[in-house]
N, C-alpha and C. Protein backbone atom coordinates (compact mmCIF):
# COMPACT_ATOMS: atom_id res chain seq x y z
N UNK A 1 11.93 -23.56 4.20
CA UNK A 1 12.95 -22.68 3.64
C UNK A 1 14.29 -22.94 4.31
N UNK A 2 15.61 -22.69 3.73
CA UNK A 2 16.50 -23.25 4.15
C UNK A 2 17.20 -21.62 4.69
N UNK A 3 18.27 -21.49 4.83
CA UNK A 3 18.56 -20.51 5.45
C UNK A 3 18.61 -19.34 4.32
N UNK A 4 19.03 -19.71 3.41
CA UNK A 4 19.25 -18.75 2.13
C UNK A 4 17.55 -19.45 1.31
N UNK A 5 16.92 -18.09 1.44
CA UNK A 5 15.63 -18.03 0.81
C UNK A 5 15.41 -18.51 -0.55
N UNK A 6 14.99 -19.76 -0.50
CA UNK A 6 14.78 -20.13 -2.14
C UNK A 6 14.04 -19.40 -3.33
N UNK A 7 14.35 -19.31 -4.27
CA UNK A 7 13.33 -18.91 -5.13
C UNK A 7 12.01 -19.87 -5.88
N UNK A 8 10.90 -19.57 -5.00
CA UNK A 8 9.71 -20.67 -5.82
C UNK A 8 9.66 -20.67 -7.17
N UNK A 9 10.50 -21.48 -7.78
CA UNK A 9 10.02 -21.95 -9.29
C UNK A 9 8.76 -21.86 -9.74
N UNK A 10 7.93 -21.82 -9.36
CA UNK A 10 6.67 -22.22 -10.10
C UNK A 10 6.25 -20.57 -10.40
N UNK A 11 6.67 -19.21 -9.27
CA UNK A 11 5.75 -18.12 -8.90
C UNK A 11 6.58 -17.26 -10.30
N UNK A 12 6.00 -16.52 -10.81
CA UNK A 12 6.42 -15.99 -11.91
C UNK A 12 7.03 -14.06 -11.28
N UNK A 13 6.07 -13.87 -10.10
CA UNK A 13 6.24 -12.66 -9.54
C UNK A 13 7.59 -12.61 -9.18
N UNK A 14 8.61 -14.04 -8.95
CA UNK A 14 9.83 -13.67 -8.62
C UNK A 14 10.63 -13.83 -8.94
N UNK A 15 10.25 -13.77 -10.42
CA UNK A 15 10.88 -13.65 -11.62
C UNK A 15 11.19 -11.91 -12.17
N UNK A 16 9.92 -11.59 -11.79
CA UNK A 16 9.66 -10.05 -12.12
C UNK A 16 10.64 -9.33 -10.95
N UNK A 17 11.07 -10.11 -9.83
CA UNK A 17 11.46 -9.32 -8.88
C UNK A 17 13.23 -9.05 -9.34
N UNK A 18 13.02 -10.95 -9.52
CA UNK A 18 14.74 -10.71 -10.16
C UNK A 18 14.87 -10.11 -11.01
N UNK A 19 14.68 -9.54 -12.55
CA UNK A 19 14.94 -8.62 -13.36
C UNK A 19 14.54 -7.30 -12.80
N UNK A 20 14.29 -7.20 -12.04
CA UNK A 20 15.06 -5.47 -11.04
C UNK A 20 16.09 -5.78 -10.26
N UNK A 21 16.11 -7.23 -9.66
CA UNK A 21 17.34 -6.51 -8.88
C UNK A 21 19.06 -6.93 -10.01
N UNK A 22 18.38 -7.68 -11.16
CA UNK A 22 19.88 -7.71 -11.97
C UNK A 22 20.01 -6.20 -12.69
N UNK A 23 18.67 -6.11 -12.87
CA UNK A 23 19.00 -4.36 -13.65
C UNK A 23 19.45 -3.66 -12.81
N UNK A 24 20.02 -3.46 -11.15
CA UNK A 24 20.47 -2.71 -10.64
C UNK A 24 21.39 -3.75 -10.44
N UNK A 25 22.35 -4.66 -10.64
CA UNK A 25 23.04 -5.22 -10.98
C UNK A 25 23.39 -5.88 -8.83
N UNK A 26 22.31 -6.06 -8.24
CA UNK A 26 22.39 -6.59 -7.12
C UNK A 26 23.00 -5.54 -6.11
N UNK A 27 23.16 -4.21 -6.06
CA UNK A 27 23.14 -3.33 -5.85
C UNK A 27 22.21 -2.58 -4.87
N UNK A 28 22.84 -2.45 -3.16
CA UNK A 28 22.03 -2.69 -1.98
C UNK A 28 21.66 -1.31 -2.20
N UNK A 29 21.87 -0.37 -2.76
CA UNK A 29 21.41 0.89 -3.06
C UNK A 29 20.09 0.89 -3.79
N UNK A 30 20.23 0.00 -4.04
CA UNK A 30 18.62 -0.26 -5.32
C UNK A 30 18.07 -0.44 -4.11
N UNK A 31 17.66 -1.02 -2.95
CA UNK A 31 16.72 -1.65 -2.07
C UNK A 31 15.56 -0.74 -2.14
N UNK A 32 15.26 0.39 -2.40
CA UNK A 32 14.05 0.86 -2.58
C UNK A 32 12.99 1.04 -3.45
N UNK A 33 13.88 0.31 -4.63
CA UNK A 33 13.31 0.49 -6.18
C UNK A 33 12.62 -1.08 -6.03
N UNK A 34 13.45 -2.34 -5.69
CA UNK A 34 13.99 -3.42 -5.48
C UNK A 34 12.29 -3.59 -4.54
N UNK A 35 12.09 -3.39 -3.33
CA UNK A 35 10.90 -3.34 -2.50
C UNK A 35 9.54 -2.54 -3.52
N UNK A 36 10.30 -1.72 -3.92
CA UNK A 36 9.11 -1.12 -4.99
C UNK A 36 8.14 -2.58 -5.79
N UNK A 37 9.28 -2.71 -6.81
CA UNK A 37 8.65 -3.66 -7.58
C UNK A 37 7.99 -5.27 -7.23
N UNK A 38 8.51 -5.21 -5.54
CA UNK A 38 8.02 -6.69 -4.69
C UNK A 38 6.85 -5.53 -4.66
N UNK A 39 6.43 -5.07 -4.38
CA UNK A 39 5.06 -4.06 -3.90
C UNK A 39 4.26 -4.66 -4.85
N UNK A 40 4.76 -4.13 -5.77
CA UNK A 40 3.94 -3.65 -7.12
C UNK A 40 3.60 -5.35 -8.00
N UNK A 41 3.81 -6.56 -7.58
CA UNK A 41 4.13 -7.80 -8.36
C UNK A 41 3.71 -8.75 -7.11
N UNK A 42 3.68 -8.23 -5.85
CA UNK A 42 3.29 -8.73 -4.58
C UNK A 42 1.48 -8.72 -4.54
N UNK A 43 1.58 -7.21 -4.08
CA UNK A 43 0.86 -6.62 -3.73
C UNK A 43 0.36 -5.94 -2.29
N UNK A 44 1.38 -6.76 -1.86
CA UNK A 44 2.07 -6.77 -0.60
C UNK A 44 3.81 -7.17 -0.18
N UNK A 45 3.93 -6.76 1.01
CA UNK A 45 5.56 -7.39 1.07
C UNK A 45 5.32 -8.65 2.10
N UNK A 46 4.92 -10.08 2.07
CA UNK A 46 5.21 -11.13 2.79
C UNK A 46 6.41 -10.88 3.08
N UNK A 47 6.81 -11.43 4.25
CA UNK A 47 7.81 -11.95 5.05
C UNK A 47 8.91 -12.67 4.05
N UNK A 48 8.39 -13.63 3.84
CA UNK A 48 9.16 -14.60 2.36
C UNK A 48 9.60 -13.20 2.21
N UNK A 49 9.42 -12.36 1.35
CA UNK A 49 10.00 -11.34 0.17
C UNK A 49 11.14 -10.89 0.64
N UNK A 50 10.73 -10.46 1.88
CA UNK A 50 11.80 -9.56 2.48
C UNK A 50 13.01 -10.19 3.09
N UNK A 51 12.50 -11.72 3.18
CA UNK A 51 13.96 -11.98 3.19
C UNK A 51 14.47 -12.31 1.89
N UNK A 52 13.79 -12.64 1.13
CA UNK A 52 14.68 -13.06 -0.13
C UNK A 52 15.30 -11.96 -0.69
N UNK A 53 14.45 -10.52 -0.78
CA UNK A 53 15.38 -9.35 -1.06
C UNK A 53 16.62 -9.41 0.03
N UNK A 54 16.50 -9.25 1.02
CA UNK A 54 17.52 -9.20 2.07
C UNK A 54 18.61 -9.99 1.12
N UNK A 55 18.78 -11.48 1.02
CA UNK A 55 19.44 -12.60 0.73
C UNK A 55 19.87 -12.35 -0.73
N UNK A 56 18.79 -11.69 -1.32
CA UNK A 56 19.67 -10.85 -2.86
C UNK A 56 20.76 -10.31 -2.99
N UNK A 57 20.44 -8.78 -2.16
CA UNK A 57 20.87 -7.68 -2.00
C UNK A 57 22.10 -7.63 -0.94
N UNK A 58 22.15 -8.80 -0.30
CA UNK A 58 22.87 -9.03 0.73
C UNK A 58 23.07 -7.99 1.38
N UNK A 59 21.84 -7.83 2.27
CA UNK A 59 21.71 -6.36 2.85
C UNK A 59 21.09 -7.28 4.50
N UNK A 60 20.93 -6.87 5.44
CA UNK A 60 20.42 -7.33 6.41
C UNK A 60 18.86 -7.09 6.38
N UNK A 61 18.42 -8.71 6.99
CA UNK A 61 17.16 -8.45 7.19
C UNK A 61 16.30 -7.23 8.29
N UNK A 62 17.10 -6.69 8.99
CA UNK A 62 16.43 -5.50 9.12
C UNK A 62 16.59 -4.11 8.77
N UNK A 63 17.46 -4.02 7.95
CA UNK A 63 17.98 -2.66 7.61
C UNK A 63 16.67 -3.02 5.91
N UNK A 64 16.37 -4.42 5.51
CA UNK A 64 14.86 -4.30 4.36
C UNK A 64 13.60 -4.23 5.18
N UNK A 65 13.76 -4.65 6.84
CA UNK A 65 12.60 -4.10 7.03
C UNK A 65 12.40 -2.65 7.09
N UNK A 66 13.41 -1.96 8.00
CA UNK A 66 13.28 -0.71 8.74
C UNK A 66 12.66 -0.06 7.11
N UNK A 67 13.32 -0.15 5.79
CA UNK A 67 13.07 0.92 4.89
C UNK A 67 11.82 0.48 4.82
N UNK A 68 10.96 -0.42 4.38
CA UNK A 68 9.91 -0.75 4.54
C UNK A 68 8.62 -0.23 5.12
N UNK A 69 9.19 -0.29 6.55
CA UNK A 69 8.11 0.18 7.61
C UNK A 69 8.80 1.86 7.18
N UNK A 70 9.19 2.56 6.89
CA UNK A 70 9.47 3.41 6.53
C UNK A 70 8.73 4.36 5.86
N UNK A 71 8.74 3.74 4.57
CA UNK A 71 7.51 4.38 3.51
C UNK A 71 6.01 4.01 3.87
N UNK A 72 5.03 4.82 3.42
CA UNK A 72 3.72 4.74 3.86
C UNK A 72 3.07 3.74 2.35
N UNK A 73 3.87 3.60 1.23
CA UNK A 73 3.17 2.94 0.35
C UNK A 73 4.05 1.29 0.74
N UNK A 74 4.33 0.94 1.35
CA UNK A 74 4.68 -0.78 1.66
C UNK A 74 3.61 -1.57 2.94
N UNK A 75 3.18 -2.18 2.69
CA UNK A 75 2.22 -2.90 3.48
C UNK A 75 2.67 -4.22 3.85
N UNK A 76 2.21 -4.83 4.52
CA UNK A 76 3.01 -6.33 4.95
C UNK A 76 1.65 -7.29 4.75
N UNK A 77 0.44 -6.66 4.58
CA UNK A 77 -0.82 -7.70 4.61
C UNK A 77 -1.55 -7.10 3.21
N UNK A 78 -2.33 -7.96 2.45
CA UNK A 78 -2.81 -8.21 1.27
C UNK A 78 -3.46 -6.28 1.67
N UNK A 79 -3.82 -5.37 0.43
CA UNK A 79 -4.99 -4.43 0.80
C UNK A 79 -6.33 -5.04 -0.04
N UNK A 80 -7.29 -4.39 -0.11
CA UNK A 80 -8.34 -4.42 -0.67
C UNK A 80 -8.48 -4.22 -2.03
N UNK A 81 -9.43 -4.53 -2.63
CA UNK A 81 -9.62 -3.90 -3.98
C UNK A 81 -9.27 -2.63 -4.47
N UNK A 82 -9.98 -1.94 -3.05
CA UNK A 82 -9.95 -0.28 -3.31
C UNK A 82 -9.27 0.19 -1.95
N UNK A 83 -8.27 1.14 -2.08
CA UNK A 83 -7.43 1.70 -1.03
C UNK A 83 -7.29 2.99 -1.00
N UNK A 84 -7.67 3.26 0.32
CA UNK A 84 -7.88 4.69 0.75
C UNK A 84 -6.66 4.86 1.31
N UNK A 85 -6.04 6.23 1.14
CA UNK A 85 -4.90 6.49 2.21
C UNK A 85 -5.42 7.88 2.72
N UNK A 86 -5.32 8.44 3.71
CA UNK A 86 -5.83 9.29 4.46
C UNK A 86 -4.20 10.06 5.34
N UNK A 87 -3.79 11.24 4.53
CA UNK A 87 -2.98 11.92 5.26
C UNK A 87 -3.42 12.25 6.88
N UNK A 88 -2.59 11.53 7.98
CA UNK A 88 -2.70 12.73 9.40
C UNK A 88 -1.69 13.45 9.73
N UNK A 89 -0.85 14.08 8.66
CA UNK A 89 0.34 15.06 9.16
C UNK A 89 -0.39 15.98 9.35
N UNK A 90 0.53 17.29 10.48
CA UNK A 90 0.15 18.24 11.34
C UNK A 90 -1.34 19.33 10.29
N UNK A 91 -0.86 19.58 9.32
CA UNK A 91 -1.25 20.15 8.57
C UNK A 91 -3.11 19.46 7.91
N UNK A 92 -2.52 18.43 7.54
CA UNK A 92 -3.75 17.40 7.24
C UNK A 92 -4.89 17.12 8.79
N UNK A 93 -4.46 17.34 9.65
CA UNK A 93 -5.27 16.73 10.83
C UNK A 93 -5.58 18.00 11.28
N UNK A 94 -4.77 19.63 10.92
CA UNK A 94 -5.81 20.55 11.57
C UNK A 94 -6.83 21.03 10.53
N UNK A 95 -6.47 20.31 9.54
CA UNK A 95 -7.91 20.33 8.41
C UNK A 95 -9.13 19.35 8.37
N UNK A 96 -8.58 18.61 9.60
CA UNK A 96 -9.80 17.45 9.09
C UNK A 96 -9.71 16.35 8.54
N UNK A 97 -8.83 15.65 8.88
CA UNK A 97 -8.16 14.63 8.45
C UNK A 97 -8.92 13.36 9.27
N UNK A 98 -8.56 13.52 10.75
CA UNK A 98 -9.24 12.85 11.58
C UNK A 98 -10.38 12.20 11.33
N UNK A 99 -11.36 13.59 10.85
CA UNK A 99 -13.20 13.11 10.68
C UNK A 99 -13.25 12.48 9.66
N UNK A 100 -12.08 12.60 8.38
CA UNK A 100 -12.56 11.73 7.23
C UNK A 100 -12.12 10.19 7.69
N UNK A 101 -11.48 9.86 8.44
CA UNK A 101 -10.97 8.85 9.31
C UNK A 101 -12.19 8.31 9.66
N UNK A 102 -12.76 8.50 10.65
CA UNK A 102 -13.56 8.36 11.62
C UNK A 102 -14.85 8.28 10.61
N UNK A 103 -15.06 9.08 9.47
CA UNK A 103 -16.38 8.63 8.73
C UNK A 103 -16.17 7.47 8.03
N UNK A 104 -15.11 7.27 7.05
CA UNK A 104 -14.50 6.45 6.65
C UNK A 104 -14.89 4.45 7.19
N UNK A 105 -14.42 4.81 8.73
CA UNK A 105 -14.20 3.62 9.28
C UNK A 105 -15.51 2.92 9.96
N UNK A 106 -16.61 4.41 10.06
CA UNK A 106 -17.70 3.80 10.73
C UNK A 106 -18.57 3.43 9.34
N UNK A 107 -18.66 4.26 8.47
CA UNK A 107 -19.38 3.52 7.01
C UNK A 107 -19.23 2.25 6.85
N UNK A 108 -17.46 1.86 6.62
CA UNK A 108 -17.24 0.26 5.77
C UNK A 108 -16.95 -0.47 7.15
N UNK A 109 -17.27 0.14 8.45
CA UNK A 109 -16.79 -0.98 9.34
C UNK A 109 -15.62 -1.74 9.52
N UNK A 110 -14.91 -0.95 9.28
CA UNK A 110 -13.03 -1.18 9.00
C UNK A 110 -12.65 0.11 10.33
N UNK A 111 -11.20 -0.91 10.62
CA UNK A 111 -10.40 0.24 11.52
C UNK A 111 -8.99 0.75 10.28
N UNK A 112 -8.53 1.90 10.72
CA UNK A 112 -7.62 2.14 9.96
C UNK A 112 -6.03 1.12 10.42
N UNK A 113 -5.48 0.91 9.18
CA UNK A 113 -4.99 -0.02 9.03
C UNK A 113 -5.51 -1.49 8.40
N UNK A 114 -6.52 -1.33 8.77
CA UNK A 114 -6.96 -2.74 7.95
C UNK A 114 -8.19 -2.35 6.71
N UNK A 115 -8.87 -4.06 6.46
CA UNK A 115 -9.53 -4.21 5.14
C UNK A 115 -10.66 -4.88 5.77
N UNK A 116 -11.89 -4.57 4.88
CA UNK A 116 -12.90 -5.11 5.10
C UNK A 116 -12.66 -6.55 4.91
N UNK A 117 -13.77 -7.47 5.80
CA UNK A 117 -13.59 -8.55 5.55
C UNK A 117 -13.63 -9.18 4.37
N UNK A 118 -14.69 -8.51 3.16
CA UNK A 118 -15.20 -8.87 2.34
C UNK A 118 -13.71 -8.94 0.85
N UNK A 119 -12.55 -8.42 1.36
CA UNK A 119 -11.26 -7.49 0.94
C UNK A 119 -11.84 -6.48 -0.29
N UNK A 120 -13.05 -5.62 -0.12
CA UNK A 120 -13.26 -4.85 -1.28
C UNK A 120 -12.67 -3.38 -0.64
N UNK A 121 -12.25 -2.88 0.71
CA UNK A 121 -11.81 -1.58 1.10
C UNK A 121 -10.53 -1.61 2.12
N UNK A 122 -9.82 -0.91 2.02
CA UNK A 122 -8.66 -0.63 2.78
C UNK A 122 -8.64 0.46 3.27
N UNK A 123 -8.96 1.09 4.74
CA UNK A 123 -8.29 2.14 4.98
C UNK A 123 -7.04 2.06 5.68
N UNK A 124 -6.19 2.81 5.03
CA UNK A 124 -4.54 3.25 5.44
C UNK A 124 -4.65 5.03 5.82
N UNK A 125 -3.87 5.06 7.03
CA UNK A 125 -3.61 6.31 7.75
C UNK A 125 -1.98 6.37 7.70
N UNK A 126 -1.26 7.38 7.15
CA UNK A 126 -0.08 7.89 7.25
C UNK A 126 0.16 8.95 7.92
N UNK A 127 1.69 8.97 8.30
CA UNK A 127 2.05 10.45 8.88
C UNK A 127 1.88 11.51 7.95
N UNK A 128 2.88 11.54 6.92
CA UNK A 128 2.45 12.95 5.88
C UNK A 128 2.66 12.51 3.96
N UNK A 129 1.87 13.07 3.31
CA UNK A 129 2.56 12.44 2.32
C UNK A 129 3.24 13.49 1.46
N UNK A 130 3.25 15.08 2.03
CA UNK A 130 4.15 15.96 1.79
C UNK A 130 3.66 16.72 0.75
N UNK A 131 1.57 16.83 1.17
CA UNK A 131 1.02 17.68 0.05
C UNK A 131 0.25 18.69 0.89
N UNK A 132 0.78 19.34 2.18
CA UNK A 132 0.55 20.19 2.85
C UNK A 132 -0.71 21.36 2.46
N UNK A 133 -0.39 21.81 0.91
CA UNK A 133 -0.69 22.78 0.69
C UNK A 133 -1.98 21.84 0.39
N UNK A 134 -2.18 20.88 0.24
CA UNK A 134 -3.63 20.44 -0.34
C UNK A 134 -4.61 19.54 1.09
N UNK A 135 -4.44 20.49 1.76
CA UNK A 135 -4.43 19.31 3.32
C UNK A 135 -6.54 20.08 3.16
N UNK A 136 -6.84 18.69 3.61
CA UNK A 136 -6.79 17.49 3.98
C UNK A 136 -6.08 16.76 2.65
N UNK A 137 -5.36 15.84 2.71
CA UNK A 137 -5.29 14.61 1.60
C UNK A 137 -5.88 13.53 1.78
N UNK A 138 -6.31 12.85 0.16
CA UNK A 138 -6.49 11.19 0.54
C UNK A 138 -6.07 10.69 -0.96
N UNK A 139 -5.36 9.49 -0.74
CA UNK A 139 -5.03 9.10 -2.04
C UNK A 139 -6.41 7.97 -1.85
N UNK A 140 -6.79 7.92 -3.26
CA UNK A 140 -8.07 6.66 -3.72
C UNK A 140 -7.64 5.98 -4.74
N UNK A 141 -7.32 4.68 -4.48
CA UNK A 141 -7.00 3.93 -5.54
C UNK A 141 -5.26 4.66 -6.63
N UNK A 142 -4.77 5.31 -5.84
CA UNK A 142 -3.49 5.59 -5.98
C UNK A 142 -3.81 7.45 -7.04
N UNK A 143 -4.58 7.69 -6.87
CA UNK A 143 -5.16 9.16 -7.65
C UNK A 143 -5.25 10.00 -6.34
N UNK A 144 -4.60 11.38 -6.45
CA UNK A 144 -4.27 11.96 -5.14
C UNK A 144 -5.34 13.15 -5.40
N UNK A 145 -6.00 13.40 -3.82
CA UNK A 145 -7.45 14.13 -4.09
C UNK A 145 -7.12 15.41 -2.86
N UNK A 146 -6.76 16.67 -3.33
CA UNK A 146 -6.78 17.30 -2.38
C UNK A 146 -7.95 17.80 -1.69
N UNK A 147 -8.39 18.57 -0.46
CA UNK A 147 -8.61 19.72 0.15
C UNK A 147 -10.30 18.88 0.17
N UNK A 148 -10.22 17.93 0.87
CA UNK A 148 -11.02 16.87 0.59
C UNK A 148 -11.83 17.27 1.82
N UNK A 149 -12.91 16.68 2.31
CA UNK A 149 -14.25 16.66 3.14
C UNK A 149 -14.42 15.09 3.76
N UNK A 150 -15.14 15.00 4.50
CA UNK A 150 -15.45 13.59 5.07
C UNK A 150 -16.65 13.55 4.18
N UNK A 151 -17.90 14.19 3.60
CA UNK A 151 -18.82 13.77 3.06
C UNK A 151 -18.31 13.24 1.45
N UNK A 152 -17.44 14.50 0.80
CA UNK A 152 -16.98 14.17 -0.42
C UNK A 152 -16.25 12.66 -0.66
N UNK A 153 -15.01 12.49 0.26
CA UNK A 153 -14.28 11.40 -0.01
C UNK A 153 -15.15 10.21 0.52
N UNK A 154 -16.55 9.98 1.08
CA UNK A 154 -17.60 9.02 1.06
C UNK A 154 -17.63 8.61 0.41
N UNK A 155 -18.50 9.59 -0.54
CA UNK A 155 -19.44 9.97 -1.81
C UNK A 155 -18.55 9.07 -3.03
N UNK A 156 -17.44 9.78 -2.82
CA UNK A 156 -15.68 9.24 -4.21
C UNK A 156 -15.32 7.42 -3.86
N UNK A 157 -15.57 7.08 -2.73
CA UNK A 157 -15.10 5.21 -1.73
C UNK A 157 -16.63 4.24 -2.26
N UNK A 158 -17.50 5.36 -2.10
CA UNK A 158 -18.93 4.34 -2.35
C UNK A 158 -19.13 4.13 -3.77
N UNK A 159 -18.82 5.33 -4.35
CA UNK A 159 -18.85 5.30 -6.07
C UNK A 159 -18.22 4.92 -6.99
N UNK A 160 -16.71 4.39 -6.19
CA UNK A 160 -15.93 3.52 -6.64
C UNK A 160 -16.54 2.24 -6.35
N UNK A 161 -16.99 1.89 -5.40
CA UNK A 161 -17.02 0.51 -4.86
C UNK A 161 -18.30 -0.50 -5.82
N UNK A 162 -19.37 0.88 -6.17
CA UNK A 162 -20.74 0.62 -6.13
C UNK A 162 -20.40 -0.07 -7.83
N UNK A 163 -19.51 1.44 -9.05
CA UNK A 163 -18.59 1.01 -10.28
C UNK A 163 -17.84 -0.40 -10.22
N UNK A 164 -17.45 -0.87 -9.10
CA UNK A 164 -16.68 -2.15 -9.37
C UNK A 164 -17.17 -3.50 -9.25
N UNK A 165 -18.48 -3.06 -8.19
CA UNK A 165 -19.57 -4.26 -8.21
C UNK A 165 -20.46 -4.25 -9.16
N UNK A 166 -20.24 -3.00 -9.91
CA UNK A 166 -21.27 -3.60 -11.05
C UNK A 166 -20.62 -3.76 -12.34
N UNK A 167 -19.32 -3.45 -12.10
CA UNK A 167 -18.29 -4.01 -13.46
C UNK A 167 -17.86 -5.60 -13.49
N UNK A 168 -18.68 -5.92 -12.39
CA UNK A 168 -17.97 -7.63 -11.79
C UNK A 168 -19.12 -7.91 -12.28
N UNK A 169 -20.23 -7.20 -11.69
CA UNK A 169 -21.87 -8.31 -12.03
C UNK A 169 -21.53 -8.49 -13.51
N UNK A 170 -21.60 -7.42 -14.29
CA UNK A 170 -21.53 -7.50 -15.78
C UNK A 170 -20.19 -8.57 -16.37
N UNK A 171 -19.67 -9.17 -15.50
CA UNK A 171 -18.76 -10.07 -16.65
C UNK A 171 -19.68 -11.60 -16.01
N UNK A 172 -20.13 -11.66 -15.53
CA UNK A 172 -20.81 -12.72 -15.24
C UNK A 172 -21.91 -13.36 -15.91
């Protein structure tokens, strides 16, 4: 890469990236919509991305990280098939947030923050995601589940997982 981040011709995702940032007409105010749609066309934010947004937006490369590490939905490494997010704000952790953590991680053998090896599970731990009144939270597969249990949100990770291995066997 040369100093100004090329755009890979061949990748079509950064194609999708550029028609957001011309629809905000290159516009360093967009940078959150702008990281959105690298999310969402990524699936992650590589390094590459963030500087090439940077080099778009002509915004500094750390003022695209800081927003980044910022939000609890931007990741920097591939997630899993299926992604757990597990509120621990104050509220969420004197409900029990923790144990769905801790059941969570000893089931699929994952630490929070990361993905099974196999990449079929992700657990993600955030500070808050600002649904207090529904504490414990866990988002599953991006569907937000309040006032949740460590046995229930098992029961909801295995029954997804168990549905997707057998929606795979069946195209085979």
């Amino acid at each position: 890469m040369t100093e100004k981040t090329a755009l890979p011709l061949q990748d079509e995702r950064y194609k999708a990236l550029d028609r957001t940032i011309k629809r905000f007409n290159h516009r360093q105010d967009a940078l959150l919509e702008v990281l959105n749609t690298a999310q969402e066309v990524f699936g992650y934010l590589p390094e590459q991305v963030l500087r090439y947004v940077a080099q778009q937006l002509q915004v500094p490369l750390s003022r695209v990280y800081g927003v980044a590490t910022f939000y609890h939905m931007f990741t920097f490494k591939p997630l899993g098939e299926h992604n757990c997010i597990v509120c621990a704000g104050t509220a969420c952790h004197v409900k029990g947030s923790d144990r769905i953590i801790r059941m969570l991680s000893e089931a699929f053998d994952v630490r929070p923050g990361s993905t099974t090896p196999d990449g079929v599970f992700s657990l993600t731990v955030t500070r808050c995601l600002g649904s207090c009144g529904l504490a414990p939270v866990v988002v599953l597969d991006g569907e937000v589940h309040g006032k949740e249990t460590p046995e229930g949100v098992l029961v909801r990770v295995r029954d997804l997982i168990a549905l997707s291995h057998s929606l795979s066997e069946g195209m085979r």
